[in-house]
N, C-alpha and C. Protein backbone atom coordinates (compact mmCIF):
# COMPACT_ATOMS: atom_id res chain seq x y z
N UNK A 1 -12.11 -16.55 -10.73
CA UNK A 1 -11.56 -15.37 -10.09
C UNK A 1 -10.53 -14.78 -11.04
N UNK A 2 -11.04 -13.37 -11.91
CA UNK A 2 -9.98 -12.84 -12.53
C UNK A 2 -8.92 -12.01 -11.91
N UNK A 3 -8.97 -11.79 -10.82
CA UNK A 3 -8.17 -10.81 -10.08
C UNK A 3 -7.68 -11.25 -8.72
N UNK A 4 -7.28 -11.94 -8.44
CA UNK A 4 -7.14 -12.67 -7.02
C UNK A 4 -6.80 -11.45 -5.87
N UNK A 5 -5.93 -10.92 -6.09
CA UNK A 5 -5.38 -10.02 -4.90
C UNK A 5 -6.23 -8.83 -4.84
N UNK A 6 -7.39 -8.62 -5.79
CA UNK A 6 -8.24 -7.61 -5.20
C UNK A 6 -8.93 -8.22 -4.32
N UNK A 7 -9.46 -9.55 -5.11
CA UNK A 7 -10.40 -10.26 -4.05
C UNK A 7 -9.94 -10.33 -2.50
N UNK A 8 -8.36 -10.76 -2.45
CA UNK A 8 -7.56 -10.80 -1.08
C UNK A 8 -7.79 -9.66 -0.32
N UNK A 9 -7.83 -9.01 -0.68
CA UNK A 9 -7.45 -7.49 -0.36
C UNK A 9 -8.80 -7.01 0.59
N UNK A 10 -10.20 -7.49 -0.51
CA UNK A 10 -11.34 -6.74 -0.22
C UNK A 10 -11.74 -7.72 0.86
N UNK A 11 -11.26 -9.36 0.97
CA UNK A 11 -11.75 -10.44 2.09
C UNK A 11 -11.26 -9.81 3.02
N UNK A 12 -10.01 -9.10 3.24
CA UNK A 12 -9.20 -8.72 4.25
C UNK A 12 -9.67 -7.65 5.16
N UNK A 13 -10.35 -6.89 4.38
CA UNK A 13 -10.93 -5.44 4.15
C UNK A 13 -12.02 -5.56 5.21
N UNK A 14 -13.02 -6.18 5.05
CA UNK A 14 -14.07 -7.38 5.36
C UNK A 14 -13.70 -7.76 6.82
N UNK A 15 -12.63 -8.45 7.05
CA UNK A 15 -12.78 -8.99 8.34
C UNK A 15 -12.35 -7.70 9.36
N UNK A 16 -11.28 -6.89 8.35
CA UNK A 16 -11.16 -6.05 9.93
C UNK A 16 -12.19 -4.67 10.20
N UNK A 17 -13.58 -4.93 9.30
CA UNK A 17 -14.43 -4.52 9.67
C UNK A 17 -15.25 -5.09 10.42
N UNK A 18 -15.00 -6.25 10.55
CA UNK A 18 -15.74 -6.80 11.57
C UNK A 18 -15.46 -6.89 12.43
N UNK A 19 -13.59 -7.07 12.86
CA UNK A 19 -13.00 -6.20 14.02
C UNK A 19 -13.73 -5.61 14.78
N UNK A 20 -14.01 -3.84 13.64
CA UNK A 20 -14.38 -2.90 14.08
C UNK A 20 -15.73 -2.52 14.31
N UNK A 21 -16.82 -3.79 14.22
CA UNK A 21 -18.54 -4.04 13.92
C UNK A 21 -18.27 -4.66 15.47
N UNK A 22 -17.34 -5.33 16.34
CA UNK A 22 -17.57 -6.27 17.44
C UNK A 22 -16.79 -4.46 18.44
N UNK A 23 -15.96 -4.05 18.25
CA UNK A 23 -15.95 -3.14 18.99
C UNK A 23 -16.54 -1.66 18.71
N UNK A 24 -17.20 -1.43 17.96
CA UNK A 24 -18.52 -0.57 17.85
C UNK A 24 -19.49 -1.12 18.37
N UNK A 25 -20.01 -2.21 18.69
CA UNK A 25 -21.43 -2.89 19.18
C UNK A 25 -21.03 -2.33 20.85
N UNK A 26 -19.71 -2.77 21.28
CA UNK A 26 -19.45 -2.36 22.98
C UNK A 26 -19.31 -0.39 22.89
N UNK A 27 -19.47 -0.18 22.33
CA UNK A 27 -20.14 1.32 22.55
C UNK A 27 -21.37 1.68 23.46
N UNK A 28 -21.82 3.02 24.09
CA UNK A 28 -22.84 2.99 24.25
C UNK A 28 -23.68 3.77 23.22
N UNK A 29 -25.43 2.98 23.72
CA UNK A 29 -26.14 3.35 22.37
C UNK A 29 -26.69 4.91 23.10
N UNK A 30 -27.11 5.82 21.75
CA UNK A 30 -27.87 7.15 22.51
C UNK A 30 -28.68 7.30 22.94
N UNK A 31 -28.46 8.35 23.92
CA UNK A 31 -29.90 8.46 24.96
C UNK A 31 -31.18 8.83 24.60
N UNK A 32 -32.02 8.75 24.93
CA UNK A 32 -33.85 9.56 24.32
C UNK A 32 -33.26 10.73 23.63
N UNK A 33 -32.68 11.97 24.51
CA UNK A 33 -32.17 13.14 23.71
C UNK A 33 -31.39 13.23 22.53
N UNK A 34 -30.40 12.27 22.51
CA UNK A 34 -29.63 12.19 21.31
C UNK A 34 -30.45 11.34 20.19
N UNK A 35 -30.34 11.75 19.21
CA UNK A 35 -30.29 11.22 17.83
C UNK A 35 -29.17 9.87 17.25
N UNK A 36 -27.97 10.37 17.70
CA UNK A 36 -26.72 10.10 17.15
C UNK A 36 -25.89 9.85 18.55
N UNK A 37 -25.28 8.81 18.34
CA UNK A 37 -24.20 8.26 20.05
C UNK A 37 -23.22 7.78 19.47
N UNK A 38 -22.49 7.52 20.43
CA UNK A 38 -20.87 7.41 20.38
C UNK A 38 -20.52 6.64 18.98
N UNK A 39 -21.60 5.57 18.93
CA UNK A 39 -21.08 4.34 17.66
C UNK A 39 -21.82 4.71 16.46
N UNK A 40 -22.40 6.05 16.27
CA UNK A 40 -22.64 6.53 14.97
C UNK A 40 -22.04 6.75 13.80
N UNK A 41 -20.61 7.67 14.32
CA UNK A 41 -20.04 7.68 13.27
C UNK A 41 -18.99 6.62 12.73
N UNK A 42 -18.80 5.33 14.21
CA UNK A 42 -17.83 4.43 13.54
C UNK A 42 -18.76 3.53 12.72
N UNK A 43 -19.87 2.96 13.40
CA UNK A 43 -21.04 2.75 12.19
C UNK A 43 -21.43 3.17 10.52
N UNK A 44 -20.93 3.97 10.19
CA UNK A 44 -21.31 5.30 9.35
C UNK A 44 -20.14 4.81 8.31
N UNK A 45 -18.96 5.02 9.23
CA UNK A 45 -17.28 4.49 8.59
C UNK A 45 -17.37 2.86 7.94
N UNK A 46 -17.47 2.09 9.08
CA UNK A 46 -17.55 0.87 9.24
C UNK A 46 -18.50 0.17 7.81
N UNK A 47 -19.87 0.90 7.48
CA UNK A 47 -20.82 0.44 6.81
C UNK A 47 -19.94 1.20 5.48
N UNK A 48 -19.56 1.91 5.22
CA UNK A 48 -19.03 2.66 3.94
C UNK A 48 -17.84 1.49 3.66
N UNK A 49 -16.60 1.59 4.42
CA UNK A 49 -15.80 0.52 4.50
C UNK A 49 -15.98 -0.80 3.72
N UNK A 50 -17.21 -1.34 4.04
CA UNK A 50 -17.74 -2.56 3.97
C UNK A 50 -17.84 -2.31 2.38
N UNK A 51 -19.06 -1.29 2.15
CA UNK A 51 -19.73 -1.59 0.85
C UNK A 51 -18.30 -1.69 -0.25
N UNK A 52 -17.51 -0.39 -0.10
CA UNK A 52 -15.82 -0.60 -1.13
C UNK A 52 -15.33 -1.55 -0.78
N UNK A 53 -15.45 -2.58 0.03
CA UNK A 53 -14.43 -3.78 0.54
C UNK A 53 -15.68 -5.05 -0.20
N UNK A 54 -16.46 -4.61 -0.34
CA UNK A 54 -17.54 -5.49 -1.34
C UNK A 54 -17.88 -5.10 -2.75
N UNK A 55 -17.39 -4.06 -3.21
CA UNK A 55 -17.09 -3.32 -4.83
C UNK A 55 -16.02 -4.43 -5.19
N UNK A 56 -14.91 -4.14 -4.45
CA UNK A 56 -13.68 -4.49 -4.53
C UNK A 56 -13.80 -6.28 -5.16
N UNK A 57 -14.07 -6.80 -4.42
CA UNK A 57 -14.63 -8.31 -4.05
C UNK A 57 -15.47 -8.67 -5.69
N UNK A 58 -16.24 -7.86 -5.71
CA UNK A 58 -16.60 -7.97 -7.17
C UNK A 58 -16.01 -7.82 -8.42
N UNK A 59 -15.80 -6.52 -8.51
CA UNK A 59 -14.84 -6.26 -9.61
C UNK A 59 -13.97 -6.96 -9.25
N UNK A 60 -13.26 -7.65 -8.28
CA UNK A 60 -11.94 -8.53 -8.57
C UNK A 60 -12.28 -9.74 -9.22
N UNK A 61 -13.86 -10.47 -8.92
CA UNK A 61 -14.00 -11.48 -9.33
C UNK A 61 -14.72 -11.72 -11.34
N UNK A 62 -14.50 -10.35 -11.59
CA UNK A 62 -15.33 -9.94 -12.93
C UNK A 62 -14.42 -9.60 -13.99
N UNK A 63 -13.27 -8.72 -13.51
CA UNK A 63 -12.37 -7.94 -14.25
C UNK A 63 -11.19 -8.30 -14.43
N UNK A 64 -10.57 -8.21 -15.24
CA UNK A 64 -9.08 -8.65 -15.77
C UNK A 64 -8.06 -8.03 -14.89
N UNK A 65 -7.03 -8.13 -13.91
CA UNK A 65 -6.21 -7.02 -13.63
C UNK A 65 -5.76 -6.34 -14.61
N UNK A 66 -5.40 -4.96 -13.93
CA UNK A 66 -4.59 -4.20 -15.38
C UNK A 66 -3.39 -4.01 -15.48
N UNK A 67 -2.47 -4.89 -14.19
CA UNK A 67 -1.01 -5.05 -14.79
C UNK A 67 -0.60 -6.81 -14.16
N UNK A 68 0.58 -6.73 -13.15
CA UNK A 68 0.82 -7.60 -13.21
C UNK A 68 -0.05 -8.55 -11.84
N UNK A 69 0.12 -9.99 -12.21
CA UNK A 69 -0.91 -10.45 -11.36
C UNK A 69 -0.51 -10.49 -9.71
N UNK A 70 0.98 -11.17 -10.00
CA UNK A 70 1.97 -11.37 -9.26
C UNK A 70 2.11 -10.68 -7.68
N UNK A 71 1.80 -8.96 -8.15
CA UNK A 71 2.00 -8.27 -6.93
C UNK A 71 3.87 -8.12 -6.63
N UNK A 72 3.49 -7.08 -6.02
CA UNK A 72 5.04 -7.35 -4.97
C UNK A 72 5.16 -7.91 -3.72
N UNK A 73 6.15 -9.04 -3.39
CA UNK A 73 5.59 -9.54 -1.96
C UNK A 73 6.41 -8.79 -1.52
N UNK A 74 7.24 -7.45 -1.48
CA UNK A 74 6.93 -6.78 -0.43
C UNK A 74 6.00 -5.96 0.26
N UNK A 75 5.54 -5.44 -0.65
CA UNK A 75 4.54 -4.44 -0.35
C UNK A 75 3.26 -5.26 0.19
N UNK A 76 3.14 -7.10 -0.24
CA UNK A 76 1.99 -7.69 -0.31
C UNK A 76 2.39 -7.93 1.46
N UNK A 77 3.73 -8.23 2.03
CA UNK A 77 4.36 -8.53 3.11
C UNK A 77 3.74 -7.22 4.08
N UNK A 78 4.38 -6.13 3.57
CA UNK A 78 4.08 -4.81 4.33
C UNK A 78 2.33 -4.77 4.79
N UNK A 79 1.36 -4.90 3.62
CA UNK A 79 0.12 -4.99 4.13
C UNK A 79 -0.27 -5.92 5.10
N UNK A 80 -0.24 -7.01 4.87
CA UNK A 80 -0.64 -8.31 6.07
C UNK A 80 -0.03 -7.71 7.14
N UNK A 81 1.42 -7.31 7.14
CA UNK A 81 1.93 -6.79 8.99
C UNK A 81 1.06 -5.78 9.41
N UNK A 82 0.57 -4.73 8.26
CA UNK A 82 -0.16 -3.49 8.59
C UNK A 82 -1.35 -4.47 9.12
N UNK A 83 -2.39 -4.88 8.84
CA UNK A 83 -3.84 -5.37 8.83
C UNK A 83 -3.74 -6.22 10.26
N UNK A 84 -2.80 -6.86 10.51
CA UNK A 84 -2.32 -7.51 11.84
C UNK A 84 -2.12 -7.02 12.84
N UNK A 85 -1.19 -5.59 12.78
CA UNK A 85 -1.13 -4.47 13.88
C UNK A 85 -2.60 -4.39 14.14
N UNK A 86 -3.21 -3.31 12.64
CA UNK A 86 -4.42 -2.82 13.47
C UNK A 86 -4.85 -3.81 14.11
N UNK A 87 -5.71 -4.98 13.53
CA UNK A 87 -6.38 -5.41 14.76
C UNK A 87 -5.78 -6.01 16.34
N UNK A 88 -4.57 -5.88 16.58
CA UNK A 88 -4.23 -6.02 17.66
C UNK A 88 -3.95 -4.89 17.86
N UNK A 89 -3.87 -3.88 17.76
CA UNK A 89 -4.44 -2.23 17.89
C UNK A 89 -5.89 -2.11 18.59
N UNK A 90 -6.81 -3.05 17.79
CA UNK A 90 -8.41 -2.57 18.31
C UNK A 90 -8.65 -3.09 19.05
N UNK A 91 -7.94 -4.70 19.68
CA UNK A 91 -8.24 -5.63 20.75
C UNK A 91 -7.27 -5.20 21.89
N UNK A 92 -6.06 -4.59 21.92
CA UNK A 92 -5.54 -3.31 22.51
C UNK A 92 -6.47 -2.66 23.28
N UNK A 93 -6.72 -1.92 22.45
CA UNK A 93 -7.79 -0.44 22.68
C UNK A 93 -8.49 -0.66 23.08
N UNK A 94 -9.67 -1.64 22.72
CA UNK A 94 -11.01 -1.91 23.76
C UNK A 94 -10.44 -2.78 25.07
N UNK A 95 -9.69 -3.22 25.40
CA UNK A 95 -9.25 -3.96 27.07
C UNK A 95 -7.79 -3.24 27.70
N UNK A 96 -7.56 -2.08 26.88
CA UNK A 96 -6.45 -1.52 28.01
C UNK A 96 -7.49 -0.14 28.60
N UNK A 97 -8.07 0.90 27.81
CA UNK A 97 -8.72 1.76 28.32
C UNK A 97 -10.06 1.44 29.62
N UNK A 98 -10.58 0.74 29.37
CA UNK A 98 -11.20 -0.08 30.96
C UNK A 98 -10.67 -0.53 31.57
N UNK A 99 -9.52 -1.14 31.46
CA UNK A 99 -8.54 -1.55 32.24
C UNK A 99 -8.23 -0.47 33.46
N UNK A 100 -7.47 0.21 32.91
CA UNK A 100 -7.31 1.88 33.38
C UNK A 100 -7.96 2.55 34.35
N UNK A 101 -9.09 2.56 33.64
CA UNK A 101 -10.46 3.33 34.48
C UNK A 101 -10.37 2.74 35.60
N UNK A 102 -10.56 1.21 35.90
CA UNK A 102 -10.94 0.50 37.01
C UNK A 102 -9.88 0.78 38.29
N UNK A 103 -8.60 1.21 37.85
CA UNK A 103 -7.86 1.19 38.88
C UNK A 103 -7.96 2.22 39.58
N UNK A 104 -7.80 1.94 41.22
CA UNK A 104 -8.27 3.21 41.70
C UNK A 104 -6.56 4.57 42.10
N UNK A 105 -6.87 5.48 42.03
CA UNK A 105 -6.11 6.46 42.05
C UNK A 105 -4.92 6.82 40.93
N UNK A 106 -5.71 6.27 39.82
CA UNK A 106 -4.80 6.01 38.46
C UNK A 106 -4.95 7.34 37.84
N UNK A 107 -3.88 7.97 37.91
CA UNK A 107 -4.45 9.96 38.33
C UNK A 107 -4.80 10.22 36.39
N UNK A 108 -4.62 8.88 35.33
CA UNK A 108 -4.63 9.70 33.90
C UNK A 108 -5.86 8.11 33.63
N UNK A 109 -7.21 8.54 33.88
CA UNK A 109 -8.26 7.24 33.77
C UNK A 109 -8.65 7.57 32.65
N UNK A 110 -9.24 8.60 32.16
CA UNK A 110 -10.05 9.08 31.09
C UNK A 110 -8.85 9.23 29.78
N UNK A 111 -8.99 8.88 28.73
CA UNK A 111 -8.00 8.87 27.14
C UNK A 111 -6.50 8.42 27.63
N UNK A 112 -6.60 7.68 28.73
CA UNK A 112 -4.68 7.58 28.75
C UNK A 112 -4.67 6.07 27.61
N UNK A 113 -5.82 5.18 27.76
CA UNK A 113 -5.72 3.58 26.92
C UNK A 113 -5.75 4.25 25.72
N UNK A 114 -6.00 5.05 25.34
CA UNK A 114 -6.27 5.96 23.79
C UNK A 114 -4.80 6.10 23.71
N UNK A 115 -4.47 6.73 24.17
CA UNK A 115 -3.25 8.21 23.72
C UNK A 115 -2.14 7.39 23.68
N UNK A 116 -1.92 6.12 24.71
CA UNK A 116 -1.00 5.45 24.43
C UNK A 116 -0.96 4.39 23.15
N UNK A 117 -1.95 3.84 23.31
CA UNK A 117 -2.41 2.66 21.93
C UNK A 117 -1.91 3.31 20.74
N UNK A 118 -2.58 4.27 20.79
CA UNK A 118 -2.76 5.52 19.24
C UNK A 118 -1.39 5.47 19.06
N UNK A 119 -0.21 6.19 19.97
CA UNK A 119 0.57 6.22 19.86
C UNK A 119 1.36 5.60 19.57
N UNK A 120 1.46 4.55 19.88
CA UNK A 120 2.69 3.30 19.59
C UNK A 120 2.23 2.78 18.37
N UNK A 121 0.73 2.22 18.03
CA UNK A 121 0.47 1.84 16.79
C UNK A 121 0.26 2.84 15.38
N UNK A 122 0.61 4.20 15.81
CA UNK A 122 1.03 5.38 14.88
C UNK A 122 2.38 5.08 14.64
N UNK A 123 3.44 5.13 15.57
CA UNK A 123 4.47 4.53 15.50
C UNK A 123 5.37 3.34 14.36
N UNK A 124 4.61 2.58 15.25
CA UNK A 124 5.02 1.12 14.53
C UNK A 124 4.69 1.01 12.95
N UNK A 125 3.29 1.57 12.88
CA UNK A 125 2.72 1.70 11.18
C UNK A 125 3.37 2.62 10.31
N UNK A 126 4.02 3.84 10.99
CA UNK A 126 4.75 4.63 10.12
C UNK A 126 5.81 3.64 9.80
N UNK A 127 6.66 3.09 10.60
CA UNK A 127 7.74 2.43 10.59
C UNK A 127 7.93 1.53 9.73
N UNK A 128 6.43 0.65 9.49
CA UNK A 128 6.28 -0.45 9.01
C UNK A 128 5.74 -0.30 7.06
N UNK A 129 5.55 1.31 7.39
CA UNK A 129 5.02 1.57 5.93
C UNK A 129 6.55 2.18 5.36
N UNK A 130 7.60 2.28 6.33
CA UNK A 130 8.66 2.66 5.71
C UNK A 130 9.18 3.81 5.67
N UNK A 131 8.92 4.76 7.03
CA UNK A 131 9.46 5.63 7.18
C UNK A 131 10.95 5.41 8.08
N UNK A 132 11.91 6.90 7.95
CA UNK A 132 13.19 6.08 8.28
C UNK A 132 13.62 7.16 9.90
N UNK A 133 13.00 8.19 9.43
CA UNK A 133 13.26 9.21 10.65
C UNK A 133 12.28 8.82 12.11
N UNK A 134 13.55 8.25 13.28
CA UNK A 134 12.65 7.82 14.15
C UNK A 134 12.06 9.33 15.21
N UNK A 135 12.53 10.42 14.74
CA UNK A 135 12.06 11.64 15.95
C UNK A 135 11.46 12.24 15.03
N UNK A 136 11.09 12.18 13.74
CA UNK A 136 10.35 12.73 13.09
C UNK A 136 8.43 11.64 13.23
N UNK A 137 8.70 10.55 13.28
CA UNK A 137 7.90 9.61 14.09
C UNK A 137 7.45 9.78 15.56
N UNK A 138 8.48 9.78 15.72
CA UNK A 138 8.18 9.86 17.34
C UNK A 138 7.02 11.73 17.72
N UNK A 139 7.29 12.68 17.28
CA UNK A 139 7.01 13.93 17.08
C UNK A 139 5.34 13.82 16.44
N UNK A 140 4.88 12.75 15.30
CA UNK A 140 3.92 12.76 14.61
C UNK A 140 3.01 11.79 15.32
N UNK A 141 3.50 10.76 15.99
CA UNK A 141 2.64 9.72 16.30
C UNK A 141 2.39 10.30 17.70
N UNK A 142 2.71 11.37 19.01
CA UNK A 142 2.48 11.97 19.70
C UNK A 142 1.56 12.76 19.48
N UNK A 143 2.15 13.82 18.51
CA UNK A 143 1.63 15.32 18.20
C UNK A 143 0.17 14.76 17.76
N UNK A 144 -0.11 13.90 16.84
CA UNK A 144 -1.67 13.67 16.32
C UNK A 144 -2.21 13.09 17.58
N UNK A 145 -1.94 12.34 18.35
CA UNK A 145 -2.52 11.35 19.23
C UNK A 145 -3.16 12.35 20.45
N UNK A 146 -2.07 13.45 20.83
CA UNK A 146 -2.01 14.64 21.09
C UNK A 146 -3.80 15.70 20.91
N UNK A 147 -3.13 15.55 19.85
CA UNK A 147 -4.39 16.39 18.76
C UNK A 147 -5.66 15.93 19.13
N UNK A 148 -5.95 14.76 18.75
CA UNK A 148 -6.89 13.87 18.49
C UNK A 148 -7.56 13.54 20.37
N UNK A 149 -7.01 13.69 21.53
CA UNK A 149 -7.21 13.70 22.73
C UNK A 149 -7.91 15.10 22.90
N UNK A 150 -7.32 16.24 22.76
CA UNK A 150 -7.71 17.26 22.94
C UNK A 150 -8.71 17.90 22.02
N UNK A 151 -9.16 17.27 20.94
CA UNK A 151 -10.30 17.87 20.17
C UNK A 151 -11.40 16.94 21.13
N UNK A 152 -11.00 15.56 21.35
CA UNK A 152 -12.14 14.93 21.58
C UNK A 152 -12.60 15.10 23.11
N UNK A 153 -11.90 15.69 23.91
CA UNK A 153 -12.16 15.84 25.18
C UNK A 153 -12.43 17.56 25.31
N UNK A 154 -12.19 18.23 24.47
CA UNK A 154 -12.33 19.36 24.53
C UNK A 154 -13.73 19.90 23.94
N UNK A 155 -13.46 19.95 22.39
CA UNK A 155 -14.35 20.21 21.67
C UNK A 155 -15.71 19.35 21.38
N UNK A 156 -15.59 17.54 21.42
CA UNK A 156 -16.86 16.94 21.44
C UNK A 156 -17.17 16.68 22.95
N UNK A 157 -16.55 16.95 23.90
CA UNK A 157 -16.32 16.59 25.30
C UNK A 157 -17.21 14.70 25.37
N UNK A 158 -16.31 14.29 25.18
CA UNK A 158 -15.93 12.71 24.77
C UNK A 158 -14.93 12.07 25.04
N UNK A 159 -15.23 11.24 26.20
CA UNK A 159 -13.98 10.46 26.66
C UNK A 159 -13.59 9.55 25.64
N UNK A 160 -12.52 9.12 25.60
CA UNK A 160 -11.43 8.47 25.07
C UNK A 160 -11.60 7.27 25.70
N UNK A 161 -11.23 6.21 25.25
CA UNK A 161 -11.16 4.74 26.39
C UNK A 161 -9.87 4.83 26.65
């Protein structure tokens, strides 16, 4: 192994696609009419993901690094917390949004497990990548989560979990 921390990087890469391969499978698949369903395009992501997280994996195990081997363990620190959120982000996301639904007279059923998840783990990741302004955070991890509710319920008319 000439490159260890690419290799780390791309193993890492790897599992939290598989994360995202176990909660794309609980999607539903498309109907006779459709072509293309809900888990198309995370499929699409997911399989692209993979193949650079398997480039990576190679060329780490072929190629010389081109500076130091060492890394920074902060930044090496900062990633592992990042890669840890998400997937307790995606195991989040798939058991709070059904959660939700099931209760009865829960007046926000449809994108509330979304809008909140999104939100806090927009949050926390800005935070954690080192931003310092918490209402400039607070404003971005809303406003997109925001965004991202209302294109998808609007414009693809697509519930949210």
């Amino acid at each position: 192994m000439k490159n260890p921390s690419e290799v780390v990087t791309g193993v890492v890469v790897l599992g939290l696609c598989a994360i995202g391969a176990v909660g794309t499978a609980s999607l539903p698949s498309p109907i006779r009419a459709e072509t293309v369903g809900p888990a198309s395009l995370p499929a699409a992501s997911l399989a692209v993901v993979s193949f650079c997280a398997l480039l990576l994996i190679v060329f780490g195990l072929r190629n010389e690094p081109v500076g130091s081997v060492r890394g920074n363990r902060k930044a090496i620190a900062k990633s592992l917390v990042f890669f840890v959120l998400y997937g307790i982000y995606l195991v989040i996301l798939c058991h709070l949004g059904p959660m939700l639904y099931y209760i009865d007279g829960f007046p926000f059923q449809h994108s509330f497990g979304f809008a909140v998840t999104n939100a806090v783990f927009l949050y926390v990741a800005f935070l954690c990548l080192g931003r310092k302004d918490k209402r400039e955070l607070l404003l971005i991890s809303i406003g997109f989560t925001a965004l991202l509710v209302l294109v998808f319920s609007l414009f693809f008319k697509v519930l949210l979990p």
